[in-house]
N, C-alpha and C. Protein backbone atom coordinates (compact mmCIF):
# COMPACT_ATOMS: atom_id res chain seq x y z
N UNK A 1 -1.65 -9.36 10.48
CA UNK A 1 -0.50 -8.67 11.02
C UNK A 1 0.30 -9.61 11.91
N UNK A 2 -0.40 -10.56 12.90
CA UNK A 2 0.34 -11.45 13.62
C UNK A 2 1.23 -12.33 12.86
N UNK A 3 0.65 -12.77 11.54
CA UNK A 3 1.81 -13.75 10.74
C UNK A 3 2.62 -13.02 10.71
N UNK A 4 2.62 -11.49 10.23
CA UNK A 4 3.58 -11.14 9.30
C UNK A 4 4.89 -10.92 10.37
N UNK A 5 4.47 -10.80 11.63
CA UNK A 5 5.07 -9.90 13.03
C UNK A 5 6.09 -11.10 13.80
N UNK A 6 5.29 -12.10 13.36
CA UNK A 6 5.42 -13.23 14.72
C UNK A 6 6.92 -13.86 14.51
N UNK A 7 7.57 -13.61 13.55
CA UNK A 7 8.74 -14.05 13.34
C UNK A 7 8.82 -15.51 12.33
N UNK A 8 7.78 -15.85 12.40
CA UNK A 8 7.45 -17.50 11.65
C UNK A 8 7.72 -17.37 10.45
N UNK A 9 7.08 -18.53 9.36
CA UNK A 9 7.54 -18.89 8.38
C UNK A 9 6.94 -17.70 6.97
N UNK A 10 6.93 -16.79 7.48
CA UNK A 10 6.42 -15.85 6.09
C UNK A 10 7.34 -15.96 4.88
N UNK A 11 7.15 -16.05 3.61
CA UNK A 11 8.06 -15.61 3.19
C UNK A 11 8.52 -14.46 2.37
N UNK A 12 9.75 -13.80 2.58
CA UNK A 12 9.85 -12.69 2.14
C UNK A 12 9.14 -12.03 1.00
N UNK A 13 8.72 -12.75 0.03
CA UNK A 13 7.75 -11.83 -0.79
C UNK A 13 6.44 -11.25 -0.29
N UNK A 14 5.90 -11.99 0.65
CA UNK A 14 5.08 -11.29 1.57
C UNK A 14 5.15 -10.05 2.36
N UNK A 15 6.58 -10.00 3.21
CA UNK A 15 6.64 -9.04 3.70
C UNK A 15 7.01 -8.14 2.67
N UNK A 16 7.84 -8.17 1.80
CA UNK A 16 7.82 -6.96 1.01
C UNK A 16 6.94 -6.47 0.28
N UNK A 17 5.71 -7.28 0.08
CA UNK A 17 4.38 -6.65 -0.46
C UNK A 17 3.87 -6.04 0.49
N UNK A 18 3.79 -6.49 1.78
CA UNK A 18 3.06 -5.67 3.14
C UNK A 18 3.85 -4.40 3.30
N UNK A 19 5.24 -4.24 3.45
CA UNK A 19 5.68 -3.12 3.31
C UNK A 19 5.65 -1.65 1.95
N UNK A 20 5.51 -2.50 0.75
CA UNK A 20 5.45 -1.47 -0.08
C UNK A 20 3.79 -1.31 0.06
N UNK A 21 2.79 -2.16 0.46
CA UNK A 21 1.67 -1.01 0.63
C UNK A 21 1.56 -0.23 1.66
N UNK A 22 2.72 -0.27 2.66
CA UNK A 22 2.84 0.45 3.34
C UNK A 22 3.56 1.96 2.91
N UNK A 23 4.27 1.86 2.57
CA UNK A 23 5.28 2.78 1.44
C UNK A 23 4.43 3.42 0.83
N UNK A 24 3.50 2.87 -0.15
CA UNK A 24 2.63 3.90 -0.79
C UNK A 24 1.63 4.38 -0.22
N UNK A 25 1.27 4.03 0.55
CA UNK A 25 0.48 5.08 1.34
C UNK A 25 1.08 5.58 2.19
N UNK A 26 2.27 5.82 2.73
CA UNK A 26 3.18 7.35 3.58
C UNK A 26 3.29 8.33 2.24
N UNK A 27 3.50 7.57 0.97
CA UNK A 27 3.88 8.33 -0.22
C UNK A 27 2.61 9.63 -0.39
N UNK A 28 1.82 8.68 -0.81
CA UNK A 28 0.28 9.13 -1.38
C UNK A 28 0.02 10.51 -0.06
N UNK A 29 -0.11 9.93 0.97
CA UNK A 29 -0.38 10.56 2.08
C UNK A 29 0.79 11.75 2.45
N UNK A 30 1.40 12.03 1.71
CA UNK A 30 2.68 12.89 2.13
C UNK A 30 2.53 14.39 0.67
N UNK A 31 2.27 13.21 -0.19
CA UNK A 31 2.05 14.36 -1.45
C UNK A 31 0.62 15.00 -0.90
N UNK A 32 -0.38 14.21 -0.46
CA UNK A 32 -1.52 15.27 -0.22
C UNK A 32 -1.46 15.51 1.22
N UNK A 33 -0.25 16.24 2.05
CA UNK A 33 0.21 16.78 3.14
C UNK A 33 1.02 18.22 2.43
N UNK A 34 1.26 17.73 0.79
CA UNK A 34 2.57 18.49 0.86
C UNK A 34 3.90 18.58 2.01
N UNK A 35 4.66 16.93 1.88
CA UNK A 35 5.70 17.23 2.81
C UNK A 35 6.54 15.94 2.19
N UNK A 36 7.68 15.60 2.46
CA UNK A 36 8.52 14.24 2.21
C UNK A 36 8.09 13.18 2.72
N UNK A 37 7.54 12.32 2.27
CA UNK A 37 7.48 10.78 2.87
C UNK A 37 8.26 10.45 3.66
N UNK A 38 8.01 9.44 4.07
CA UNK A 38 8.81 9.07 5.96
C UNK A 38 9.33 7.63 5.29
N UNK A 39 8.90 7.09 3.93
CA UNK A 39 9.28 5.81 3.44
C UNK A 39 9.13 6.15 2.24
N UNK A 40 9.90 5.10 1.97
CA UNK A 40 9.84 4.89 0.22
C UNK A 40 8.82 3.98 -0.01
N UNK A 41 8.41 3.99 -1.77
CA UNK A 41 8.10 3.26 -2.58
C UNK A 41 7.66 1.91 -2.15
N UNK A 42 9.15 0.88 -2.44
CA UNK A 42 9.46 -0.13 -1.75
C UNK A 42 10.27 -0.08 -0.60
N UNK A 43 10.38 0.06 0.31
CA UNK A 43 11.09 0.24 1.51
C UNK A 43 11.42 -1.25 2.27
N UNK A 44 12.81 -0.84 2.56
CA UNK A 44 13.05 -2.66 2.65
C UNK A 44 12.89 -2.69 4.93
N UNK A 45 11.77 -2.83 5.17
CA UNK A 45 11.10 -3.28 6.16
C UNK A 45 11.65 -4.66 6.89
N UNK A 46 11.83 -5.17 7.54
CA UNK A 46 11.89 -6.38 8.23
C UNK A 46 10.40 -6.54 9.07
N UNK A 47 10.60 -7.69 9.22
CA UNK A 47 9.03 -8.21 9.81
C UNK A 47 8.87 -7.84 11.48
N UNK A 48 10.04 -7.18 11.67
CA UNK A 48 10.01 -6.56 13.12
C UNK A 48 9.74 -5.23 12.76
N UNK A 49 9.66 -3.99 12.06
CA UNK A 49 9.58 -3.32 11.40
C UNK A 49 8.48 -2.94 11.32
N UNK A 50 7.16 -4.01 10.65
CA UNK A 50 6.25 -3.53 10.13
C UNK A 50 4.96 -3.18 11.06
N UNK A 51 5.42 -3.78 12.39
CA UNK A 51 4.12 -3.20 13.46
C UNK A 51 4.55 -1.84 13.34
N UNK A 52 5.40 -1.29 13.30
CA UNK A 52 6.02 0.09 14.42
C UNK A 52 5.16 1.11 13.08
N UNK A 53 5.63 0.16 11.55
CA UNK A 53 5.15 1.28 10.20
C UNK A 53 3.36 0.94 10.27
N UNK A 54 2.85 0.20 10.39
CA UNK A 54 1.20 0.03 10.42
C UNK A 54 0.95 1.11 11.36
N UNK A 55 1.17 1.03 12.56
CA UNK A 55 0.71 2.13 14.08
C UNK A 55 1.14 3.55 12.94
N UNK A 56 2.31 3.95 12.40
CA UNK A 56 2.25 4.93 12.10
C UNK A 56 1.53 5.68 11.19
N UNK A 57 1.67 4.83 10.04
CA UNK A 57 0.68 4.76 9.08
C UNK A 57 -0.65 5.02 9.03
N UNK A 58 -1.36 3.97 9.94
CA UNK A 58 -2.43 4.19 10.41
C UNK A 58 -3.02 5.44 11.00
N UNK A 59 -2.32 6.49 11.82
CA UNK A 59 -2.17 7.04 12.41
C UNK A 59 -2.03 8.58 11.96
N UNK A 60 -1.64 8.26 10.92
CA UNK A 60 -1.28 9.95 9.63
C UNK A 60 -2.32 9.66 8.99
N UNK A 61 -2.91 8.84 8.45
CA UNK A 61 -4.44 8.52 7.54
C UNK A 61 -5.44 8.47 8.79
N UNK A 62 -5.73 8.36 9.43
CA UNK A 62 -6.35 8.59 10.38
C UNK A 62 -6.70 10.55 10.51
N UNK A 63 -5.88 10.80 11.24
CA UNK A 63 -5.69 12.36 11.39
C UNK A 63 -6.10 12.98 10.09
N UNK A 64 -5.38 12.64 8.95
CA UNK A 64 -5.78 13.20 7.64
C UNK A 64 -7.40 13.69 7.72
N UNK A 65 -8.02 12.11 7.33
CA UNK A 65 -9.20 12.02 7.24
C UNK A 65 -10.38 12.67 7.96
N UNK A 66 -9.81 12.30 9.77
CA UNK A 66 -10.35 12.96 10.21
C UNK A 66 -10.70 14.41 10.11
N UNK A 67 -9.76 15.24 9.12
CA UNK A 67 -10.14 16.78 9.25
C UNK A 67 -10.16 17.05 7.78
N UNK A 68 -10.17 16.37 6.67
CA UNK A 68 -10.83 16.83 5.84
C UNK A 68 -12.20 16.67 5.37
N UNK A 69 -12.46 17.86 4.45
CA UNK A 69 -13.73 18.02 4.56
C UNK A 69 -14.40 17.55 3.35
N UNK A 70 -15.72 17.04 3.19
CA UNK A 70 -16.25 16.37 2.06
C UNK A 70 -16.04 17.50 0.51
N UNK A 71 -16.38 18.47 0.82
CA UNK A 71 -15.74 19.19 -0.30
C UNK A 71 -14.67 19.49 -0.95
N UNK A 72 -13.49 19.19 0.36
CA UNK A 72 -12.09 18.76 -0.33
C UNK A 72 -11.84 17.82 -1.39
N UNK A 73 -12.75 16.73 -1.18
CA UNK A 73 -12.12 16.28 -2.49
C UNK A 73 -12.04 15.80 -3.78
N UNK A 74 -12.61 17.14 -4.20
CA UNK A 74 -12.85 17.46 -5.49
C UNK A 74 -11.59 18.71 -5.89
N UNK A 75 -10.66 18.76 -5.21
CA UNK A 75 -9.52 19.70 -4.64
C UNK A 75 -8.65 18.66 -6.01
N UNK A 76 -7.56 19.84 -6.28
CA UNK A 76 -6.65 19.03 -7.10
C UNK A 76 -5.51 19.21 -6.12
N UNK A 77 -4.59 17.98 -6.15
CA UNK A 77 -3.01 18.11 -5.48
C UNK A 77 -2.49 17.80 -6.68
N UNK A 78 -1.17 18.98 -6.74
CA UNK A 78 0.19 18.24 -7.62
C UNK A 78 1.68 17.89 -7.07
N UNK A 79 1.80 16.95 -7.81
CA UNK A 79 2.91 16.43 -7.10
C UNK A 79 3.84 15.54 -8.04
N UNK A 80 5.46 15.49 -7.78
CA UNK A 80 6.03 14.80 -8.52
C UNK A 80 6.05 13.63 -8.20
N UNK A 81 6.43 12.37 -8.67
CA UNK A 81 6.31 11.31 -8.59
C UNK A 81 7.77 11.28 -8.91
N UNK A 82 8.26 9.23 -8.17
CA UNK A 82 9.46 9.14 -7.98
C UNK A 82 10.16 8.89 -9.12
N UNK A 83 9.66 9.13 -10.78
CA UNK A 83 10.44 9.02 -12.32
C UNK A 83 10.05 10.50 -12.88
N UNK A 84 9.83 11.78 -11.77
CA UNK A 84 10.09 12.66 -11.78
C UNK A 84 9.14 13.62 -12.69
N UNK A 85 7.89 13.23 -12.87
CA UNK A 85 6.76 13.72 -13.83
C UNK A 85 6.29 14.61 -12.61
N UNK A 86 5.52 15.15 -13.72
CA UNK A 86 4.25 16.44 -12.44
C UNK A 86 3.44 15.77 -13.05
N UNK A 87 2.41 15.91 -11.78
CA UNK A 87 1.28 15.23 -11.36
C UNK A 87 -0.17 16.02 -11.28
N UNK A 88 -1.17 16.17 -11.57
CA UNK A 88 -2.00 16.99 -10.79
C UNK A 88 -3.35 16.30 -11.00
N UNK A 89 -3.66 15.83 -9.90
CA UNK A 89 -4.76 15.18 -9.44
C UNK A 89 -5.88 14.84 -8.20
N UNK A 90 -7.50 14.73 -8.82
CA UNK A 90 -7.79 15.57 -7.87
C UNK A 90 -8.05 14.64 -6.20
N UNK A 91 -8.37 14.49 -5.15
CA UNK A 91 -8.09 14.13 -3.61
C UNK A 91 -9.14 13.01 -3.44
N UNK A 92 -10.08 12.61 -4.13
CA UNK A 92 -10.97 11.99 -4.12
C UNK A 92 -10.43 10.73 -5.02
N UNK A 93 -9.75 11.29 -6.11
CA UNK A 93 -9.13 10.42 -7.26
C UNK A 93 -8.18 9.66 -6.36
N UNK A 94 -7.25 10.35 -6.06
CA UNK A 94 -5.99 9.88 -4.98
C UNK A 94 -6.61 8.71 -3.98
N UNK A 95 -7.32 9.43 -3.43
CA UNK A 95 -8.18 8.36 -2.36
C UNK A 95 -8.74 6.94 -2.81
N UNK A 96 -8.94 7.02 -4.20
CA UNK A 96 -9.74 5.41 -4.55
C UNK A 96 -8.75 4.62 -4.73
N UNK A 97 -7.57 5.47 -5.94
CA UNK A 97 -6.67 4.80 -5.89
C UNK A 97 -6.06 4.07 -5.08
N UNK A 98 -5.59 4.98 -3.39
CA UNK A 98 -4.71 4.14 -2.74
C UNK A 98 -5.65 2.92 -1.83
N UNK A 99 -6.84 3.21 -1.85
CA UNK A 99 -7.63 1.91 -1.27
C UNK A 99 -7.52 0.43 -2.15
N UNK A 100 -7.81 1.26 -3.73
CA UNK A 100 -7.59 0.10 -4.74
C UNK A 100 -6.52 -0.75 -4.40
N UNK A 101 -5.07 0.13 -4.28
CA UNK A 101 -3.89 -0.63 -4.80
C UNK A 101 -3.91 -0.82 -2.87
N UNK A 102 -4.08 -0.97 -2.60
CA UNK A 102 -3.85 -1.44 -1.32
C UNK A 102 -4.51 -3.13 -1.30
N UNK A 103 -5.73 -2.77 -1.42
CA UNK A 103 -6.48 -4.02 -1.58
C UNK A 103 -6.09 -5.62 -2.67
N UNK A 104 -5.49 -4.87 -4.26
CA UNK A 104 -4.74 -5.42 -5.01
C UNK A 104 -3.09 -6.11 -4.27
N UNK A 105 -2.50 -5.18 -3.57
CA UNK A 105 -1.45 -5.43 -3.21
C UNK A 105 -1.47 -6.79 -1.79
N UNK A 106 -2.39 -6.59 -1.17
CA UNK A 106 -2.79 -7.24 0.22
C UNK A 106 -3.23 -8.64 -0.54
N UNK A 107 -4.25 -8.31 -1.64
CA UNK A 107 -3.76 -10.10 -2.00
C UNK A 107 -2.66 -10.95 -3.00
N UNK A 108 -1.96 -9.89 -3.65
CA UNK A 108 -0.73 -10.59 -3.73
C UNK A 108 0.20 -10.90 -2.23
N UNK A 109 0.19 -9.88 -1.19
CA UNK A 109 0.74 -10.60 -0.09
C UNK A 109 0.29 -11.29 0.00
N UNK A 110 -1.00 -12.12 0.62
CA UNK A 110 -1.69 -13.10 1.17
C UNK A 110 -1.32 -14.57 -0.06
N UNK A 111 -1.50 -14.09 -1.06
CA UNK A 111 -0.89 -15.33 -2.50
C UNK A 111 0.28 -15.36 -1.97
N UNK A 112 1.19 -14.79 -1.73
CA UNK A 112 2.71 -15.16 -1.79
C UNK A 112 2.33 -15.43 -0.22
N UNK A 113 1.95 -15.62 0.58
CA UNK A 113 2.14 -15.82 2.03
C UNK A 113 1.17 -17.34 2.03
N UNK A 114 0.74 -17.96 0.94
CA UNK A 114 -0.26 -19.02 0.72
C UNK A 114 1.12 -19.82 -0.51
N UNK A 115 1.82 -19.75 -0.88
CA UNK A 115 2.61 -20.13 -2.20
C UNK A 115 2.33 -21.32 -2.00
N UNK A 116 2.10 -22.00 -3.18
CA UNK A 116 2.00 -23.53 -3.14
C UNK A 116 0.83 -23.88 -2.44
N UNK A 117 -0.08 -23.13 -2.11
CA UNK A 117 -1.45 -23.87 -2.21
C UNK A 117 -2.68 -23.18 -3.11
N UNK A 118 -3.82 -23.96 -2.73
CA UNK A 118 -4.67 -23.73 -4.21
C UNK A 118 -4.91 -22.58 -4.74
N UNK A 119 -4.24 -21.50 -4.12
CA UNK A 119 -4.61 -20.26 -4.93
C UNK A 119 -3.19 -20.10 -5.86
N UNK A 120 -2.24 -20.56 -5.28
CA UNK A 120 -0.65 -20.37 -6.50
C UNK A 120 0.24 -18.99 -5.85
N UNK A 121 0.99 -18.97 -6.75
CA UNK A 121 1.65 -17.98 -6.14
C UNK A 121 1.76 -16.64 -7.14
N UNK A 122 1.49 -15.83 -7.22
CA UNK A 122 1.59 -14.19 -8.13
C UNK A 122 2.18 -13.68 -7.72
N UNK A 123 3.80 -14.13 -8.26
CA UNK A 123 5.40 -13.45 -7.72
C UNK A 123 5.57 -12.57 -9.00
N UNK A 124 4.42 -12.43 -10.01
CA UNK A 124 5.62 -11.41 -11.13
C UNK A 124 4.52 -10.09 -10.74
N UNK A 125 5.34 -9.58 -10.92
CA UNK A 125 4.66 -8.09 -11.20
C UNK A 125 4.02 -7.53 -12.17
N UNK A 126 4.19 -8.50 -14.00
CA UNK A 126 3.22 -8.46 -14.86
C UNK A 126 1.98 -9.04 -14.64
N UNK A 127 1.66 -9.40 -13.44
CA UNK A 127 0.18 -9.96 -13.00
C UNK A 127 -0.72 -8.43 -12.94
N UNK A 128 -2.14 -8.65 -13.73
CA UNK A 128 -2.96 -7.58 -13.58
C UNK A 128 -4.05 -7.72 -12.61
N UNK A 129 -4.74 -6.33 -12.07
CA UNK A 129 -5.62 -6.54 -11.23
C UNK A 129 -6.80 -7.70 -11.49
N UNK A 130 -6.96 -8.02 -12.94
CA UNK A 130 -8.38 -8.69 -13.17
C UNK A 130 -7.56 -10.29 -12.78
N UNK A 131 -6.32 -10.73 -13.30
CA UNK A 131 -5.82 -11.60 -12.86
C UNK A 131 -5.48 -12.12 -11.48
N UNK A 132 -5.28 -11.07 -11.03
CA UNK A 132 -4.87 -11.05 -9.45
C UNK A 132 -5.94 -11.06 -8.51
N UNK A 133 -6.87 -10.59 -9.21
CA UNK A 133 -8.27 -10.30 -8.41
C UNK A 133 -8.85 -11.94 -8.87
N UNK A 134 -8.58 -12.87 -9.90
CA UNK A 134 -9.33 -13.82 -10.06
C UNK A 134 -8.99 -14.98 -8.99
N UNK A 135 -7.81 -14.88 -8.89
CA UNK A 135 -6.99 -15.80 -8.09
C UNK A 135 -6.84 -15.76 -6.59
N UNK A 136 -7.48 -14.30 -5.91
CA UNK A 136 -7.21 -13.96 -5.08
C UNK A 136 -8.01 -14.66 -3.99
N UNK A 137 -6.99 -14.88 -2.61
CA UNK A 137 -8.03 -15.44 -2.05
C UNK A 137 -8.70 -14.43 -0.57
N UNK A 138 -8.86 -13.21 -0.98
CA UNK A 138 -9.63 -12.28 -0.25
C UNK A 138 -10.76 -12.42 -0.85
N UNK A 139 -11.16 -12.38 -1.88
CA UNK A 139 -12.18 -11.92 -3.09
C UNK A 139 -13.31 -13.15 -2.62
C-alpha cells in the first residue's frame, strides 16, 4: 500500500489494477448487501485515492463478515451484472470467487509494478490465471 500511496514511481497500470480490485469487491459486496456500489468495475482512482478506498473497503467486508452466519452461505443472491444478465448465485460461491480474483489481480499489479524485471510484465488482459499465476511473483 505504501508504494502504491507514496506518490513515487508506480506505474499507472498498477494503480489501476489496485483500484479495480478494489471496485470489485464494493461491487461483489454491494450485490450481496442488496444496495448500489459506492465504485465501479474499473474506477479511475488516483494513488491519493486508494488509501481513503482500502479503509473503506476493508471496512464493509469486515462488518459483512462479521455478522454472517456459517449457514448463510449456502444462501443464493441474485443480481444483475454490469452487461445486464441475472445472476443467481450462491454466498459461499461469491466469496471464493472474490478472494480468487483478488489474489489473481494483486499479482498482475505487483507484475506491472515490477515491469522489466525478471518476472515481465502481464499488461494484456488475455493473460490467464494459470499464466499469471506461473509468472507471478507472490506465488
Amino acid at each position: 500500500m505504501d508504494a502504491l500511496t507514496s506518490g513515487g514511481d508506480m506505474p499507472a497500470e498498477a494503480i489501476r489494477e489496485f483500484a479495480h480490485i478494489l471496485g470489485t469487491e464494493e461491487v461483489w459486496l454491494a450485490r450481496l448487501e442488496y444496495r448500489s456500489p459506492s465504485l465501479a468495475v474499473w474506477p479511475a482512482l488516483s494513488s491519493s485515492d486508494l488509501e481513503g478506498a482500502v479503509r473503506q473497503t476493508h471496512k464493509r467486508w469486515k462488518l459483512y463478515l462479521d455478522r454472517i452466519q456459517q449457514s448463510e452461505v449456502l444462501d443464493s443472491v441474485t443480481y444483475t451484472n454490469s452487461a445486464g444478465l441475472r445472476f443467481d448465485n450462491q454466498i459461499g460461491d461469491i466469496l471464493i470467487h472474490v478472494a480468487l480474483h483478488g489474489c489473481v489481480s494483486c499479482c498482475r499489479a505487483a507484475s506491472r509494478a515490477a515491469a522489466g524485471s525478471l518476472f515481465g510484465d502481464l499488461s494484456t488482459e488475455e493473460e490467464t490465471v494459470g499464466t499469471a499465476g506461473d509468472r507471478c511473483p507472490l506465488t
